[in-house]
Protein backbone atom coordinates (compact mmCIF):
# COMPACT_ATOMS: atom_id res chain seq x y z
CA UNK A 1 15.53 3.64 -7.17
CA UNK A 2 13.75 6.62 -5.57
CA UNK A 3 13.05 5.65 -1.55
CA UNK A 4 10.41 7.96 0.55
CA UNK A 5 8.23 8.10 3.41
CA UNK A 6 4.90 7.82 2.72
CA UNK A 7 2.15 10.06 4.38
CA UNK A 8 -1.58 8.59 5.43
CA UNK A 9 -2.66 10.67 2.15
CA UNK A 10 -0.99 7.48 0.24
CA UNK A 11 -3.37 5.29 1.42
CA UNK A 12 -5.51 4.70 -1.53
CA UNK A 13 -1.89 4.31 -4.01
CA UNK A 14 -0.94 1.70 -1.83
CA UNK A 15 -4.05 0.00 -0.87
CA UNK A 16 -4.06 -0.23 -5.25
CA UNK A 17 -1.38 -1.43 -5.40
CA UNK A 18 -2.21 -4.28 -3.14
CA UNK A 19 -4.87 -5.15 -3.95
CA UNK A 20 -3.88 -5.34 -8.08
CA UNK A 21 -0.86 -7.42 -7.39
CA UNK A 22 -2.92 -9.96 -5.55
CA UNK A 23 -5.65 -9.78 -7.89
CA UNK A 24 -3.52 -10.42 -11.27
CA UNK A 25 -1.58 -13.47 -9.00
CA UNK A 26 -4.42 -14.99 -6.52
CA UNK A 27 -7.57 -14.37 -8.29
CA UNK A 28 -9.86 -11.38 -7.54
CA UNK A 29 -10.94 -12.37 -3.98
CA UNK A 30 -7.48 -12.56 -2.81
CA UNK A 31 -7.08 -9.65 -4.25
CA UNK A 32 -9.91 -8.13 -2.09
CA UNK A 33 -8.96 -9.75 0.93
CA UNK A 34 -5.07 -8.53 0.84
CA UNK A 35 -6.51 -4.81 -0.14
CA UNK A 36 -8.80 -4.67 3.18
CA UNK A 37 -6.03 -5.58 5.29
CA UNK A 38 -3.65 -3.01 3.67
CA UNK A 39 -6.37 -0.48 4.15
CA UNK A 40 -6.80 -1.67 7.85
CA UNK A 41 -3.01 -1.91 8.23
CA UNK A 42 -2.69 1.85 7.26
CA UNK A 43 -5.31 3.22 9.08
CA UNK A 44 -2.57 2.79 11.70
CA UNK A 45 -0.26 5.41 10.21
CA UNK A 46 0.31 8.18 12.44
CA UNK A 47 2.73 10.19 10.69
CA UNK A 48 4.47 10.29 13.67
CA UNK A 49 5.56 6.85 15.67
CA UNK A 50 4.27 4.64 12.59
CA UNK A 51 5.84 5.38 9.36
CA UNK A 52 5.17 3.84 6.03
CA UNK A 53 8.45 3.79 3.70
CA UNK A 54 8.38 2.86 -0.12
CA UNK A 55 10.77 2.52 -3.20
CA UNK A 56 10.02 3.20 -6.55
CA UNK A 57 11.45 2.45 -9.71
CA UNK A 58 12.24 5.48 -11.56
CA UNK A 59 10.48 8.94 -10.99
CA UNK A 60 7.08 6.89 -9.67
């Protein structure tokens, strides 16, 4: 497993991801719901004093 920090510049990967997940398990408007809130969520990303940290299978 590959761990990093993500930057504000991942916001549209991880708002994806999100929003996929909870559309293949909840139904599409869960899926939308979850993916606005991630997108709000990491509009607080500073880069600096809020940091966004990931793992990823393989090379991903």
């Amino acid at each position: 497993m590959n761990h990093r920090i993500l930057s504000s510049n991942s916001q549209a990967e991880i708002v994806n991801l999100f929003t996929s997940v909870f559309t293949d398990s909840e139904g599409q408007a869960e899926g939308k719901i979850i993916g606005n809130l991630t997108s709000e969520l990491f509009k607080a990303i500073d880069d600096k004093n809020i940091l966004c940290f990931a793992t990823y299978e393989h090379n991903s």
